[in-house]
PDB file of N, CA and C in Angstrom:
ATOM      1  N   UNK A   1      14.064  12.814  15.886  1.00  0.00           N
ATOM      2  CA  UNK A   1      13.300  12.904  14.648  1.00  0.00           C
ATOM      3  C   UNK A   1      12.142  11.905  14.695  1.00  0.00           C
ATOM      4  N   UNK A   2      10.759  12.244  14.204  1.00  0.00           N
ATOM      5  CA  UNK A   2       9.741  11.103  14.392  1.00  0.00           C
ATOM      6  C   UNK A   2       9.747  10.711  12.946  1.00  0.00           C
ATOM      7  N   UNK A   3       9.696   9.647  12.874  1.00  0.00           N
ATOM      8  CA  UNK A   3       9.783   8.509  11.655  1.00  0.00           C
ATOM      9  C   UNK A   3       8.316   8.097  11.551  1.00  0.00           C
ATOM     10  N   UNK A   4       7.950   8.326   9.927  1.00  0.00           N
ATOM     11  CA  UNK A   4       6.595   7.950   9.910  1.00  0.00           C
ATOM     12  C   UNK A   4       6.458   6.612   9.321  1.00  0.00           C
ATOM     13  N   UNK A   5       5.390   6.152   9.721  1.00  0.00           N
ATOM     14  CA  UNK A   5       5.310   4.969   9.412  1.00  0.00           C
ATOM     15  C   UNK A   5       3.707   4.066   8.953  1.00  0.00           C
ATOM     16  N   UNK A   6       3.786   3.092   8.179  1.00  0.00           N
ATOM     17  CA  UNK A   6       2.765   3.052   7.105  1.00  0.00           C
ATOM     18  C   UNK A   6       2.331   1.700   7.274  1.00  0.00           C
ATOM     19  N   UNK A   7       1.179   1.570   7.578  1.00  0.00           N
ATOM     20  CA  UNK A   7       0.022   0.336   7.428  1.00  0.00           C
ATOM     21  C   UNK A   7      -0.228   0.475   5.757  1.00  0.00           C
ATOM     22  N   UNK A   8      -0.321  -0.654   4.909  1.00  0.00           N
ATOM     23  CA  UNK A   8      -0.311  -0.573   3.720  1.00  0.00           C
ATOM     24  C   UNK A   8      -1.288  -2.037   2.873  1.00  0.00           C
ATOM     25  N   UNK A   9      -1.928  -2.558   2.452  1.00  0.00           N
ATOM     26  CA  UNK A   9      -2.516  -3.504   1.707  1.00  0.00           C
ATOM     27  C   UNK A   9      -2.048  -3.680   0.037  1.00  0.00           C
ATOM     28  N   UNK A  10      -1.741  -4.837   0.032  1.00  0.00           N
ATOM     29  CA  UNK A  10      -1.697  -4.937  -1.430  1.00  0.00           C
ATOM     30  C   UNK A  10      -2.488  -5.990  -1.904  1.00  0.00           C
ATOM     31  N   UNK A  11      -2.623  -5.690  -2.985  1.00  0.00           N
ATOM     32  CA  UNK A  11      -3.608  -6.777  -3.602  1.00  0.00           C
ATOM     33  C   UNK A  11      -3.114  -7.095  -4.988  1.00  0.00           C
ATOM     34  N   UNK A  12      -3.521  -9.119  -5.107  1.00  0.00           N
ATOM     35  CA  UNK A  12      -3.052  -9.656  -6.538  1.00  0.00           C
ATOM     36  C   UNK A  12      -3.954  -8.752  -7.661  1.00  0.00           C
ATOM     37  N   UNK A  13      -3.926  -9.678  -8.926  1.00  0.00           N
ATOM     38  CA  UNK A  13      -5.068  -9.220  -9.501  1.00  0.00           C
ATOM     39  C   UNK A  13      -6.698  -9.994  -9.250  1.00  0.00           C
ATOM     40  N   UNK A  14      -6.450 -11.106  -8.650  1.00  0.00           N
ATOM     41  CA  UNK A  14      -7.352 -11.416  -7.935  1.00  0.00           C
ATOM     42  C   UNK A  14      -8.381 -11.127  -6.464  1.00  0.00           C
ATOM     43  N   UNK A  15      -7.512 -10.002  -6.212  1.00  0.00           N
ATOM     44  CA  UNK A  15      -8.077  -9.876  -4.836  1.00  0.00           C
ATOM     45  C   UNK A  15      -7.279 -10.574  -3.710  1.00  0.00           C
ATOM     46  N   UNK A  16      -6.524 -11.418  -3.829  1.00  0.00           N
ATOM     47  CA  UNK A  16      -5.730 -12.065  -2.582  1.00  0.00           C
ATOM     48  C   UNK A  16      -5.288 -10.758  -1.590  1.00  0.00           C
ATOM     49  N   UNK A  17      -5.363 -10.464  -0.738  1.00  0.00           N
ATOM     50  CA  UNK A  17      -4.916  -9.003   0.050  1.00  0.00           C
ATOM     51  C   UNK A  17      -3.490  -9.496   1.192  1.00  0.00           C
ATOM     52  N   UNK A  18      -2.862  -8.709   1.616  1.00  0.00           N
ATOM     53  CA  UNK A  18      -1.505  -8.581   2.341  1.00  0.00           C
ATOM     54  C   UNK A  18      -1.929  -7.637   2.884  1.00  0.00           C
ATOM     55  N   UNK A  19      -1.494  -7.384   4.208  1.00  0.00           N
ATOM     56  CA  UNK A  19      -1.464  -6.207   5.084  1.00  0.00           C
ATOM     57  C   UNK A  19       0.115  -5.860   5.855  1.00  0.00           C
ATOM     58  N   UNK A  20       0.497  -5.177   5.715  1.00  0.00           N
ATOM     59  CA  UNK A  20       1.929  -4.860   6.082  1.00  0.00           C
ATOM     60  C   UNK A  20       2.134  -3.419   6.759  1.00  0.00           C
ATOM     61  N   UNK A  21       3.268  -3.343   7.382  1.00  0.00           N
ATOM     62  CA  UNK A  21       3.889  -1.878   7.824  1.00  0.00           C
ATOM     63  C   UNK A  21       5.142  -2.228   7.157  1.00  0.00           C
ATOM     64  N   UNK A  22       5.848  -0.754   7.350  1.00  0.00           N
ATOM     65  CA  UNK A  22       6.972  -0.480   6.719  1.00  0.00           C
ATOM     66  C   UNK A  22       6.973   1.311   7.613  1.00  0.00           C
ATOM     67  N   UNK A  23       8.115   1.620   6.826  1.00  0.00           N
ATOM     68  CA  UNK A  23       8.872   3.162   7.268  1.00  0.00           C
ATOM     69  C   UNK A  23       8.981   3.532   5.917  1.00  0.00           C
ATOM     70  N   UNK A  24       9.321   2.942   4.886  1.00  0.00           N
ATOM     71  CA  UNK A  24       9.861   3.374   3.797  1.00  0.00           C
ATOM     72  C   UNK A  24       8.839   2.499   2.727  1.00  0.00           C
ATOM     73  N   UNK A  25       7.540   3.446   2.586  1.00  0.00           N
ATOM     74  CA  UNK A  25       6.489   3.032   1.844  1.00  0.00           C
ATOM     75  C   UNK A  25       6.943   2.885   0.087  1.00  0.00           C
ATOM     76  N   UNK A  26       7.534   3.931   0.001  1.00  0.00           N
ATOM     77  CA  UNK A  26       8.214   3.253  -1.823  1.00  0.00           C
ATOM     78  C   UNK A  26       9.074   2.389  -2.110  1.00  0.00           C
ATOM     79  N   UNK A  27       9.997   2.010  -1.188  1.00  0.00           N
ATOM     80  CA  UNK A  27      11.225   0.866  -0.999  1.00  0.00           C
ATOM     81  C   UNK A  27      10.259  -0.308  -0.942  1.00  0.00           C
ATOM     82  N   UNK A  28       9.142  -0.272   0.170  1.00  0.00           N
ATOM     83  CA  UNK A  28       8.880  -1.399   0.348  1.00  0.00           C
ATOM     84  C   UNK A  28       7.628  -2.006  -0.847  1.00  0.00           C
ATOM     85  N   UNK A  29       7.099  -0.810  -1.691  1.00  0.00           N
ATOM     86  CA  UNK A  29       6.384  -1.066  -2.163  1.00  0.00           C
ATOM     87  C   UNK A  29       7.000  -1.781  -3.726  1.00  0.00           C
ATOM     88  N   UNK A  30       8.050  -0.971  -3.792  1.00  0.00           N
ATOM     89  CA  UNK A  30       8.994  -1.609  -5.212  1.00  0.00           C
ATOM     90  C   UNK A  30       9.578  -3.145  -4.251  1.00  0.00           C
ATOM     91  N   UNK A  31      10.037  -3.387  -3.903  1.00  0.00           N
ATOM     92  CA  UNK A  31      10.396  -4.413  -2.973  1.00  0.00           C
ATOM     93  C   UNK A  31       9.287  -5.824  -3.437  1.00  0.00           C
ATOM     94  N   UNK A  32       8.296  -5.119  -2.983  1.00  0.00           N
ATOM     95  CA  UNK A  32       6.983  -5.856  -2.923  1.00  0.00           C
ATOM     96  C   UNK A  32       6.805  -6.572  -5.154  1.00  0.00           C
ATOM     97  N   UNK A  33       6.675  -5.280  -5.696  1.00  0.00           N
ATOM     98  CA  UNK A  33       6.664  -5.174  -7.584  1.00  0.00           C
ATOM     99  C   UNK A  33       8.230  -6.122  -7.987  1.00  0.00           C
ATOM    100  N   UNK A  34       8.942  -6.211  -7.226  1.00  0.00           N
ATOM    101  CA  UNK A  34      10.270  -6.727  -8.040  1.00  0.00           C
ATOM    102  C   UNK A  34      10.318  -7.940  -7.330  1.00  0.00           C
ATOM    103  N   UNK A  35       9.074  -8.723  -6.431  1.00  0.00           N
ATOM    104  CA  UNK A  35       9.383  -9.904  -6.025  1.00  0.00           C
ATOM    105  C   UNK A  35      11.021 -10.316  -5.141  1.00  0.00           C
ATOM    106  N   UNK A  36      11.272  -9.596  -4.701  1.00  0.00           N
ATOM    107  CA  UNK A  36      12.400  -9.316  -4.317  1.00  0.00           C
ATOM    108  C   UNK A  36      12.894 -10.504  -3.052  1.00  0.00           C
ATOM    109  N   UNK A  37      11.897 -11.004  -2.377  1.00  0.00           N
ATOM    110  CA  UNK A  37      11.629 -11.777  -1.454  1.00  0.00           C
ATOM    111  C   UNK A  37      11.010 -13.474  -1.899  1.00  0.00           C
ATOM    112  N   UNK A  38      11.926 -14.332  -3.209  1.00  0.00           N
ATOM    113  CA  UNK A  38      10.966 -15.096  -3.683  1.00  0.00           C
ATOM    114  C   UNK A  38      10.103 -16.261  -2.847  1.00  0.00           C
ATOM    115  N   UNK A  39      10.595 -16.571  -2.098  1.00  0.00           N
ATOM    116  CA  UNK A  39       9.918 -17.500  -1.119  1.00  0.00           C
ATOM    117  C   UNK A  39       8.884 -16.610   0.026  1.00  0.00           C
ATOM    118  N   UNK A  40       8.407 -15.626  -0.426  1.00  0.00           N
ATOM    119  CA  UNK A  40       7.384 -14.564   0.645  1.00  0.00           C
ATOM    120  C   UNK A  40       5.789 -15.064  -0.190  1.00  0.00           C
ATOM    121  N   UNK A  41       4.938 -14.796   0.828  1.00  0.00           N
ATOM    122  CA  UNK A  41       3.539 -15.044   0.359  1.00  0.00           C
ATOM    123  C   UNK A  41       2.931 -13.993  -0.812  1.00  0.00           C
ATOM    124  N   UNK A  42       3.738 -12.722  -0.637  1.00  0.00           N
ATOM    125  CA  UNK A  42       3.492 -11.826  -2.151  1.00  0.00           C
ATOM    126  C   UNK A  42       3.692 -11.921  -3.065  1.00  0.00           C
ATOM    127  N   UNK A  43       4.921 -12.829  -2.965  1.00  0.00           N
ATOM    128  CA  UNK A  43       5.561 -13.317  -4.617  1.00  0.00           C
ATOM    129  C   UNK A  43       4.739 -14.410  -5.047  1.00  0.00           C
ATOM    130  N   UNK A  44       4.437 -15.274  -3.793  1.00  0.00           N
ATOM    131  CA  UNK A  44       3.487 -16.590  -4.371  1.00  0.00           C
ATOM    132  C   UNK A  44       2.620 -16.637  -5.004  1.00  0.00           C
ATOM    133  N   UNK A  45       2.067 -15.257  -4.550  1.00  0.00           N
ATOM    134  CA  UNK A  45       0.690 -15.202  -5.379  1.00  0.00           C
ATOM    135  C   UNK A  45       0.385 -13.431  -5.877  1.00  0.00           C
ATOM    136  N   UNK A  46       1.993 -13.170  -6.104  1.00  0.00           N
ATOM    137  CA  UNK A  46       1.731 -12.393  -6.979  1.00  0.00           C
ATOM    138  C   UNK A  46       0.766 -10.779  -6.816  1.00  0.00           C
ATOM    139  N   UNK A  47       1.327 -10.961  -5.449  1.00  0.00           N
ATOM    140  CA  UNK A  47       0.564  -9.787  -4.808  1.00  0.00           C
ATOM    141  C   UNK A  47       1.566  -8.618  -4.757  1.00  0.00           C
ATOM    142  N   UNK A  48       0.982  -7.522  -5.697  1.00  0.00           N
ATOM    143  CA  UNK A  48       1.708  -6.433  -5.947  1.00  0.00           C
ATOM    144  C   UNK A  48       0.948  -5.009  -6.269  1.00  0.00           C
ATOM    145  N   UNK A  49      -0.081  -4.728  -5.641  1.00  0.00           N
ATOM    146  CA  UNK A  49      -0.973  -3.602  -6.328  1.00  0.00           C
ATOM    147  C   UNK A  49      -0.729  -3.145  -4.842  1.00  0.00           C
ATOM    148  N   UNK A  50      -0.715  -1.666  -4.619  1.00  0.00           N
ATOM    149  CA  UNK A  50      -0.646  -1.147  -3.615  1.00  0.00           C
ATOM    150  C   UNK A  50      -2.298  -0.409  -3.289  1.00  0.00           C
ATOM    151  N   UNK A  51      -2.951  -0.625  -2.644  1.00  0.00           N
ATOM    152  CA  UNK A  51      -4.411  -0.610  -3.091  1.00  0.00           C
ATOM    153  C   UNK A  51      -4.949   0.705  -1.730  1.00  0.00           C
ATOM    154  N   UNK A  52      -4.323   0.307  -0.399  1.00  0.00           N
ATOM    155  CA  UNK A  52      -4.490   1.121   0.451  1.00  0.00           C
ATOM    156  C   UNK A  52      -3.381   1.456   1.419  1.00  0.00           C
ATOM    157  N   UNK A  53      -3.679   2.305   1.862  1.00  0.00           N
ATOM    158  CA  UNK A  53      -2.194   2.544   3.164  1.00  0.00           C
ATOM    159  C   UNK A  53      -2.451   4.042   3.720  1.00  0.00           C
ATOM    160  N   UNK A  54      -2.116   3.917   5.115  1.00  0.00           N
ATOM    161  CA  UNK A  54      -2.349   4.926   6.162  1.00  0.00           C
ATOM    162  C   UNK A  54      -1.011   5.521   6.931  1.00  0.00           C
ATOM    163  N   UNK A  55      -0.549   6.505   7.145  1.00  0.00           N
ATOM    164  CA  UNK A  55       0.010   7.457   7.838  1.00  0.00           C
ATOM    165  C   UNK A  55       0.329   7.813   8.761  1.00  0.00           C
ATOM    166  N   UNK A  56       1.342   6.813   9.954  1.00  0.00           N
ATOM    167  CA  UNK A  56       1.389   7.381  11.440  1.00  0.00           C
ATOM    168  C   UNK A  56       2.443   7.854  11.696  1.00  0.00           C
ATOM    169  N   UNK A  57       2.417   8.754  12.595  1.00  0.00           N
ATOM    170  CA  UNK A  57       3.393   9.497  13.210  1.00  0.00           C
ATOM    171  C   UNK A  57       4.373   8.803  14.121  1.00  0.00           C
ATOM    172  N   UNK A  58       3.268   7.519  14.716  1.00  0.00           N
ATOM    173  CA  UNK A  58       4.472   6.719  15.832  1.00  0.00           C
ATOM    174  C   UNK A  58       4.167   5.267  15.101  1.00  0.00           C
ATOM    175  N   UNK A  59       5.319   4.683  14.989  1.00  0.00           N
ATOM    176  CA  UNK A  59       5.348   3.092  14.717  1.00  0.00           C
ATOM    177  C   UNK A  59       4.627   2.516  15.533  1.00  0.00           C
ATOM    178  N   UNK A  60       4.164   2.577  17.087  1.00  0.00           N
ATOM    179  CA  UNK A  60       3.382   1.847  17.717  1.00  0.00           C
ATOM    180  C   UNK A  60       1.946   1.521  17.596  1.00  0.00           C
ATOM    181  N   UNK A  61       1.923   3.169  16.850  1.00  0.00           N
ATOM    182  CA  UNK A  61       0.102   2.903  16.222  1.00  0.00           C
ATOM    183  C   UNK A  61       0.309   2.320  15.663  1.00  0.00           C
ATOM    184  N   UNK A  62       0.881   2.520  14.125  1.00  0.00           N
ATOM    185  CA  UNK A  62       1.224   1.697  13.122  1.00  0.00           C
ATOM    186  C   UNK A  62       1.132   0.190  13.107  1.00  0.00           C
ATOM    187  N   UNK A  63       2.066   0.050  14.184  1.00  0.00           N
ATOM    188  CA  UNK A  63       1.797  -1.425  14.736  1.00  0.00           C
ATOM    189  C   UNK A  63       0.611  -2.402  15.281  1.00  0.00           C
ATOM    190  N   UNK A  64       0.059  -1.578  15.785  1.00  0.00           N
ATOM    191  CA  UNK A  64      -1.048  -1.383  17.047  1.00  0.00           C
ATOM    192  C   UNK A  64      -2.328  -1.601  15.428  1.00  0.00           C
ATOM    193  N   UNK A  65      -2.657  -0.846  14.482  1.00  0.00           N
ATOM    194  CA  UNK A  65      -3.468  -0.884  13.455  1.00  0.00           C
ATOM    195  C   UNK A  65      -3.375  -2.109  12.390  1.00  0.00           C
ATOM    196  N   UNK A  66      -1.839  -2.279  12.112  1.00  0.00           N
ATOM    197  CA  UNK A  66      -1.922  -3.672  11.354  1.00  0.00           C
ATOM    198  C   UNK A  66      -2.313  -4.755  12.016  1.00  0.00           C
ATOM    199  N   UNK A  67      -2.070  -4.474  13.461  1.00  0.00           N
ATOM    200  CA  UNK A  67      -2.696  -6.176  13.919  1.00  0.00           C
ATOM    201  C   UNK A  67      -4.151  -6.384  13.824  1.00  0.00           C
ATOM    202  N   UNK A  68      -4.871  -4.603  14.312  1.00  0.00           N
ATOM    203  CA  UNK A  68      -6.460  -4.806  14.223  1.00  0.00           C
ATOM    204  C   UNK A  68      -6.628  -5.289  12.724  1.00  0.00           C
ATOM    205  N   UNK A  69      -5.833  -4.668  11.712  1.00  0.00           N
ATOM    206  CA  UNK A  69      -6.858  -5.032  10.266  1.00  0.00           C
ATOM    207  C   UNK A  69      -6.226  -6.492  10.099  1.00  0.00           C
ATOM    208  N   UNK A  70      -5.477  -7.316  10.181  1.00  0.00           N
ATOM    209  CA  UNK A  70      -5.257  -8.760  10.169  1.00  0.00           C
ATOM    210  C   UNK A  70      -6.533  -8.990  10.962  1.00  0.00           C
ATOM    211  N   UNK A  71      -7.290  -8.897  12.353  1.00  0.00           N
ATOM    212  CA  UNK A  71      -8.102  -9.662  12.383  1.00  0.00           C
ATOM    213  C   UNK A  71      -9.640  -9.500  12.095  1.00  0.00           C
ATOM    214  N   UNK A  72      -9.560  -8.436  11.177  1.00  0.00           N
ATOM    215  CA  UNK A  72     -11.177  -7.695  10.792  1.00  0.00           C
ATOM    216  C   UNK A  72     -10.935  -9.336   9.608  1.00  0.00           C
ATOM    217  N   UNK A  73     -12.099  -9.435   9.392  1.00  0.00           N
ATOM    218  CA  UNK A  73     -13.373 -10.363   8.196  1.00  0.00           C
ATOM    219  C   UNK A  73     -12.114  -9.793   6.649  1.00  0.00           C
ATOM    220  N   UNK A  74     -12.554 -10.826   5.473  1.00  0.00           N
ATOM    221  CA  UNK A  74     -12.046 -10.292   4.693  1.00  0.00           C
ATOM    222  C   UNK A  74     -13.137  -9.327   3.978  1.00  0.00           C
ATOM    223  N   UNK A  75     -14.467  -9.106   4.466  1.00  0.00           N
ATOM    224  CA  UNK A  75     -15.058  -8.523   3.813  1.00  0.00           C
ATOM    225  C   UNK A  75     -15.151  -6.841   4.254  1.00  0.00           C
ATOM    226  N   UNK A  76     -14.777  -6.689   5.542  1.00  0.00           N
ATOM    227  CA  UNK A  76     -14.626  -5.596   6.145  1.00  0.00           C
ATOM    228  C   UNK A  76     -12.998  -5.209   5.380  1.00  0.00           C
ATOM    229  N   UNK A  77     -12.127  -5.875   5.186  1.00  0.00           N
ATOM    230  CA  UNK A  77     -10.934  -5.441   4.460  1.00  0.00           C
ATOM    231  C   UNK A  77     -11.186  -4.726   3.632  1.00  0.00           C
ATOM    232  N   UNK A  78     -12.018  -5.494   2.527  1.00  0.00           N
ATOM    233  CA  UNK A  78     -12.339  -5.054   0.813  1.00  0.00           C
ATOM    234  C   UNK A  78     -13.245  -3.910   1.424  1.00  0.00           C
ATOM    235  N   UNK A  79     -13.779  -3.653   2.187  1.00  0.00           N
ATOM    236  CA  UNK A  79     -14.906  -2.408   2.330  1.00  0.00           C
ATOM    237  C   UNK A  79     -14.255  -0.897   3.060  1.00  0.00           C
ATOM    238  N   UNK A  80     -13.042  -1.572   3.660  1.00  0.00           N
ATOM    239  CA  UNK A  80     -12.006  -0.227   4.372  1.00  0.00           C
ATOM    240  C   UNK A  80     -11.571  -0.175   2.296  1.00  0.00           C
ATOM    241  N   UNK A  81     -10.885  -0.763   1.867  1.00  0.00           N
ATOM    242  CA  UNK A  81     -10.559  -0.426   0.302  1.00  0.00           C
ATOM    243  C   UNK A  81     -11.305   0.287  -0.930  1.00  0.00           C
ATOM    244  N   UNK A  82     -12.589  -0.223  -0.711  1.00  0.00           N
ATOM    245  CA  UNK A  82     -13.417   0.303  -1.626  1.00  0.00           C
ATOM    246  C   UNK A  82     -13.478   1.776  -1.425  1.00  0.00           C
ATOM    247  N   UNK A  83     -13.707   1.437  -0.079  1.00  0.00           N
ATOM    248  CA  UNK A  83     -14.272   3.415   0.368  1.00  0.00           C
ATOM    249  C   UNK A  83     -13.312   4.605   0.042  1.00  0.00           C
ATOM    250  N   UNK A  84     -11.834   3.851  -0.125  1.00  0.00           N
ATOM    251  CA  UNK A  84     -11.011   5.115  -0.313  1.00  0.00           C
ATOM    252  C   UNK A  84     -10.845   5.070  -1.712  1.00  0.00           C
ATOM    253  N   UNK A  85     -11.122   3.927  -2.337  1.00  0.00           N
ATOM    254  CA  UNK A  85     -10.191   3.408  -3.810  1.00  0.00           C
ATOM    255  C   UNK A  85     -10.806   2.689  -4.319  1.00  0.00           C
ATOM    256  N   UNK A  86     -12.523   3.118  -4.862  1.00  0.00           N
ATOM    257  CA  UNK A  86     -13.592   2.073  -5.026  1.00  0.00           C
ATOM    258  C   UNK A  86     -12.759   1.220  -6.595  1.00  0.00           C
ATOM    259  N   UNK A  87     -11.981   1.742  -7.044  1.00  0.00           N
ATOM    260  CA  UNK A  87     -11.591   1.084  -8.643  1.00  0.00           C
ATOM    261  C   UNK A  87     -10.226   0.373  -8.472  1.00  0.00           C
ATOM    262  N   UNK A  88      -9.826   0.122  -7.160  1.00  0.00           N
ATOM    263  CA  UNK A  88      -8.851  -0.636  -6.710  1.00  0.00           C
ATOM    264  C   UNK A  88      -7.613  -0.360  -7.913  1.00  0.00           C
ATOM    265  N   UNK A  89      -7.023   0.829  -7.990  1.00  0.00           N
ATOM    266  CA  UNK A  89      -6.119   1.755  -8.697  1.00  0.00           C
ATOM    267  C   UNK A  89      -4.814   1.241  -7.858  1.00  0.00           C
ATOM    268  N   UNK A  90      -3.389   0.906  -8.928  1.00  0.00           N
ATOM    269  CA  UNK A  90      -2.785   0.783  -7.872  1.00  0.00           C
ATOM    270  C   UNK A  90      -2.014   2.447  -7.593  1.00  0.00           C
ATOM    271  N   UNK A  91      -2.058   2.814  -6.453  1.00  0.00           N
ATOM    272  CA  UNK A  91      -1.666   4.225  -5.948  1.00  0.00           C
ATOM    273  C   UNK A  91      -0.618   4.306  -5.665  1.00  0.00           C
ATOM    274  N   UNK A  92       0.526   2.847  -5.941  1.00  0.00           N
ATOM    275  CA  UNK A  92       2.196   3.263  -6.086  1.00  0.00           C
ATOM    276  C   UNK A  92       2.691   3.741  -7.727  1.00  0.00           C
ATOM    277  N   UNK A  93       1.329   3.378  -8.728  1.00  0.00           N
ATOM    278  CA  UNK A  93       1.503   3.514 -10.182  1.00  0.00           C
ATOM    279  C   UNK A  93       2.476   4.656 -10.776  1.00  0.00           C
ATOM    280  N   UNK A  94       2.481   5.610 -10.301  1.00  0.00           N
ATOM    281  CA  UNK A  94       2.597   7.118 -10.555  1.00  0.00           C
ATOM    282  C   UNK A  94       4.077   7.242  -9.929  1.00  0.00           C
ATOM    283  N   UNK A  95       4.510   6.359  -9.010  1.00  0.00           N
ATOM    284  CA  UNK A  95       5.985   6.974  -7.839  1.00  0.00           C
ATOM    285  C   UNK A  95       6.552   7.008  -9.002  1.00  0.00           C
ATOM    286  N   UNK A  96       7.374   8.150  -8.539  1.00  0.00           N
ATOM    287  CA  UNK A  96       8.794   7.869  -9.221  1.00  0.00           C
ATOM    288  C   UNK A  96       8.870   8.541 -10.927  1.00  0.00           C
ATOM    289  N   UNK A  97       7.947   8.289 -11.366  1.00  0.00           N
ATOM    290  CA  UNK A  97       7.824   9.019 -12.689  1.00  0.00           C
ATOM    291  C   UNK A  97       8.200  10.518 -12.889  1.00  0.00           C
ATOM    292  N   UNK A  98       8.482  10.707 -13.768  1.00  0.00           N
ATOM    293  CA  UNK A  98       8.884  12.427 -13.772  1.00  0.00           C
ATOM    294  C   UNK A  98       7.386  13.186 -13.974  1.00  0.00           C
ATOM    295  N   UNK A  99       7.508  13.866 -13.057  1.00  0.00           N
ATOM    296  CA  UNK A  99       6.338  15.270 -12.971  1.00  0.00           C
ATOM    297  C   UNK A  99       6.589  15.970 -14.372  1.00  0.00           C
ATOM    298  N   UNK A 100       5.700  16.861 -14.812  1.00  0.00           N
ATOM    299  CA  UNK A 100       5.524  17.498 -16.273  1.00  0.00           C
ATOM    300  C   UNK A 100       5.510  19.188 -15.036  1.00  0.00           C
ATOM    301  N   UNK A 101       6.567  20.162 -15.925  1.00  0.00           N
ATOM    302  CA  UNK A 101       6.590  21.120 -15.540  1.00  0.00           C
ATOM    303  C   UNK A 101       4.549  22.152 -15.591  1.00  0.00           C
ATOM    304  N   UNK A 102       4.393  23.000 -14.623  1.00  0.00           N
ATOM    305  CA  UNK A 102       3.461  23.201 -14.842  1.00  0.00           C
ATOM    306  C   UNK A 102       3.868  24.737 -15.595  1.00  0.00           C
ATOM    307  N   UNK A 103       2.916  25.077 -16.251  1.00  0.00           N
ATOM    308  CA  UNK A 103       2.160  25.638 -16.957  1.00  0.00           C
ATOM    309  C   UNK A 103       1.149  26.370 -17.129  1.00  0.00           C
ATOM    310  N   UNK A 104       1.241  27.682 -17.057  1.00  0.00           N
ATOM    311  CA  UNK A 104      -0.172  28.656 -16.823  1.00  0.00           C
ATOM    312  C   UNK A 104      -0.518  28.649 -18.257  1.00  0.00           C
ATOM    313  N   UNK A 105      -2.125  28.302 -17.931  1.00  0.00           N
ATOM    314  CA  UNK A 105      -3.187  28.145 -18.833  1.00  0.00           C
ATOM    315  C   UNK A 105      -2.497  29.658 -19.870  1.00  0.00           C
ATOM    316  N   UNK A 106      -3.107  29.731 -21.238  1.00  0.00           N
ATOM    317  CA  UNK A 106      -3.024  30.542 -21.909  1.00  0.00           C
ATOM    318  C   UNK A 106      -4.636  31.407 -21.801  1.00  0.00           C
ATOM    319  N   UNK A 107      -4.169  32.788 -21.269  1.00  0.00           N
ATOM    320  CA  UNK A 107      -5.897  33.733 -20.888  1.00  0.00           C
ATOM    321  C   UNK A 107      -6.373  33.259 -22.473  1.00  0.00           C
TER     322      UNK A 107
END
């Protein structure tokens, strides 16, 4: 079975940024929201917005990509972010919530 796996950024409300992998992008992202880890650099400062994150098929990319974006500029960070998510939305906001049945428009 190939296990996918996720390069991910979070950000405080300040902008402080984290770059991480994981396998299990909603575990780790609630993980991340429930401070779960109190002595970790996310809890310190409160870094919990899930702001960006990418999609691989093999953990080695995965791997292989978080190390490149640890050593890009922090300004090249915020500019891979903007471009997908210029309003820095957090995009774990929505997990988990119940979907609303759909509904055909009335002609």
């Amino acid at each position: 079975m190939v296990e996918q796996a996720y390069v991910y950024i979070l950000s405080s409300t300040f902008q402080k940024l984290y770059i991480g992998i994981t396998t299990q992008i909603a575990l780790r992202t609630s993980q991340h929201k429930a401070g779960s880890y109190e002595s970790s650099f996310t809890s310190k400062y409160k870094i919990e917005k899930l702001v960006y994150f990418e999609r691989y098929t093999e953990v080695t990319a995965a791997i292989a990509r978080e190390k490149q974006l640890k050593r890009w500029s922090r300004i090249k960070k915020i500019r891979l972010i903007v471009a997908q998510n210029p309003t820095w939305k957090d995009l774990s906001e929505e997990w988990g919530k119940p979907v609303a049945p759909f509904t055909e428009p009335a002609p």
